[in-house]
C-alpha atoms as a PDB file:
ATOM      1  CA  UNK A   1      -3.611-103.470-237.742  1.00  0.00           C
ATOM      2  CA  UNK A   2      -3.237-107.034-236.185  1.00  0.00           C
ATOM      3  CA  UNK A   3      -6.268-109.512-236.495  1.00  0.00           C
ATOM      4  CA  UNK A   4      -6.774-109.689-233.163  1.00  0.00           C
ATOM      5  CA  UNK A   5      -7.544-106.105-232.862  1.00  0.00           C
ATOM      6  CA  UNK A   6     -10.322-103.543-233.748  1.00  0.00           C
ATOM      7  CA  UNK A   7     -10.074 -99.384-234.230  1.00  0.00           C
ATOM      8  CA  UNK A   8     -12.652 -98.051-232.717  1.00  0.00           C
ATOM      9  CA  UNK A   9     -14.260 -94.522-232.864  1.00  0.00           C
ATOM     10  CA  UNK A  10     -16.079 -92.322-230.569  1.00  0.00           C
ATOM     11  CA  UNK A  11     -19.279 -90.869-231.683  1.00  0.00           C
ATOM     12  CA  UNK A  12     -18.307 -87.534-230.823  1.00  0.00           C
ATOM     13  CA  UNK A  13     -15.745 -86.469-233.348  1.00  0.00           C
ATOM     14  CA  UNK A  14     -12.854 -84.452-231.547  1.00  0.00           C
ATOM     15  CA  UNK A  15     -14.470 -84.828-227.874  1.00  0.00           C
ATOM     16  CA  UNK A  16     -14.241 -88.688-227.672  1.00  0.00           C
ATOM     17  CA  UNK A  17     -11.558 -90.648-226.600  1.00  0.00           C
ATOM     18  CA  UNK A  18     -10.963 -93.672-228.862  1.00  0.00           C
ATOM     19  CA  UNK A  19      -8.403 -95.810-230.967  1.00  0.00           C
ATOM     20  CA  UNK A  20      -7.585 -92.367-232.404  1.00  0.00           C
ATOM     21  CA  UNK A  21      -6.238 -91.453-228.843  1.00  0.00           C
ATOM     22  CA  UNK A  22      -5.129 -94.737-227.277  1.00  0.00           C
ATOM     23  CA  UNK A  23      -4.822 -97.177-229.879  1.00  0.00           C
ATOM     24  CA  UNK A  24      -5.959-100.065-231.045  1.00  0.00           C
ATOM     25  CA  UNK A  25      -8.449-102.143-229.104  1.00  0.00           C
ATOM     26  CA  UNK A  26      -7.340-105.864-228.133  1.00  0.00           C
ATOM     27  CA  UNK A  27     -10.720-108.010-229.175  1.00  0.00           C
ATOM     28  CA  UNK A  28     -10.377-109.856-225.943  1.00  0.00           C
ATOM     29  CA  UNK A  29     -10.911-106.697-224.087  1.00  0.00           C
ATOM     30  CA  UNK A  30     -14.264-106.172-226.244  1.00  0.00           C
ATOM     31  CA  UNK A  31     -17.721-106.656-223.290  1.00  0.00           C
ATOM     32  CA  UNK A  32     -20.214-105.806-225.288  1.00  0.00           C
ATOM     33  CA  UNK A  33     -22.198-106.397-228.705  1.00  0.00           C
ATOM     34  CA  UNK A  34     -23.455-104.409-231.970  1.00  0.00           C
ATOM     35  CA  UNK A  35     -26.896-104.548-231.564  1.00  0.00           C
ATOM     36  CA  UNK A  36     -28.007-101.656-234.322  1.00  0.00           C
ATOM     37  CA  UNK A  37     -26.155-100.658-237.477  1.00  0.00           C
ATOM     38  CA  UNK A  38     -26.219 -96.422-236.898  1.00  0.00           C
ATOM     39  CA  UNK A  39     -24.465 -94.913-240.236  1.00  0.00           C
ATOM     40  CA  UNK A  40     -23.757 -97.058-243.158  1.00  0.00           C
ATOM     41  CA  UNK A  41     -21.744 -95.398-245.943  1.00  0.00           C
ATOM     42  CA  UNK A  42     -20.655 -96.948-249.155  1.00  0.00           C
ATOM     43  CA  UNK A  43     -17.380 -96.796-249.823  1.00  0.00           C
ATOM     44  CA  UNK A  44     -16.958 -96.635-253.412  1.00  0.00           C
ATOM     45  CA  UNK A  45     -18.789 -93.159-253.554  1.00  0.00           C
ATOM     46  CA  UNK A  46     -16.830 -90.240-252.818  1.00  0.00           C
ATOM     47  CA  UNK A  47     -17.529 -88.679-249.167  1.00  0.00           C
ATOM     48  CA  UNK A  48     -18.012 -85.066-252.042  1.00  0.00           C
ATOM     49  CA  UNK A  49     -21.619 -87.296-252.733  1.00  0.00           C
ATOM     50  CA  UNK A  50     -22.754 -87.282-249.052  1.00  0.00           C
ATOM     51  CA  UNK A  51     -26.021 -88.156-250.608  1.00  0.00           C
ATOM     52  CA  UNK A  52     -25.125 -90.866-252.085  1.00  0.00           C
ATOM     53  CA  UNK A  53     -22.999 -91.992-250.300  1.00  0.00           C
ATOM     54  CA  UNK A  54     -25.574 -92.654-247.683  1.00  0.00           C
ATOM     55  CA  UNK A  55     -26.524 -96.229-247.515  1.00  0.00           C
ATOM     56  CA  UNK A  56     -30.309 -95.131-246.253  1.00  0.00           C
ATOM     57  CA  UNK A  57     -31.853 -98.755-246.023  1.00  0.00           C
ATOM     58  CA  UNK A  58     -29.150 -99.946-244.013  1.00  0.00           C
ATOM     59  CA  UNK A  59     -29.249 -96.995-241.215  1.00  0.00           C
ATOM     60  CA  UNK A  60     -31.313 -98.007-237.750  1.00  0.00           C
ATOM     61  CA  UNK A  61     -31.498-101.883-238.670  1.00  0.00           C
ATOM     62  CA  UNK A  62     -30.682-104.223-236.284  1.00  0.00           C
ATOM     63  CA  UNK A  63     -27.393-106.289-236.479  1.00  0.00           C
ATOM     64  CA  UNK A  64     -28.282-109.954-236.652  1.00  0.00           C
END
């Protein structure tokens, strides 16, 4: 993935159209901002330890 580009997913799994459809996503083309962080997982736990691997007291904060 270039630096100048982002993957981006939809937050509907197999009914959204994202980078897993069309590509990568040009950063220049980017009009918005995070404003919340949503899901935060940690990636040294394996997905197998959902629990876990639940990053609780990050979910729902806002992005500075």
């Amino acid at each position: 993935m270039p630096d100048s580009t982002i993957f981006v997913l939809g937050d509907n799994r197999d009914f959204s159209g994202d980078s897993r459809v069309w590509g990568f996503l040009p950063k220049k083309n980017l009009i918005g901002k995070a404003w919340i962080v949503a899901w935060s997982l940690d990636p040294g736990v394996p997905l197998k330890e959902f629990k876990r691997k639940l990053r609780q007291d990050r979910m729902f904060l806002r992005v500075k």
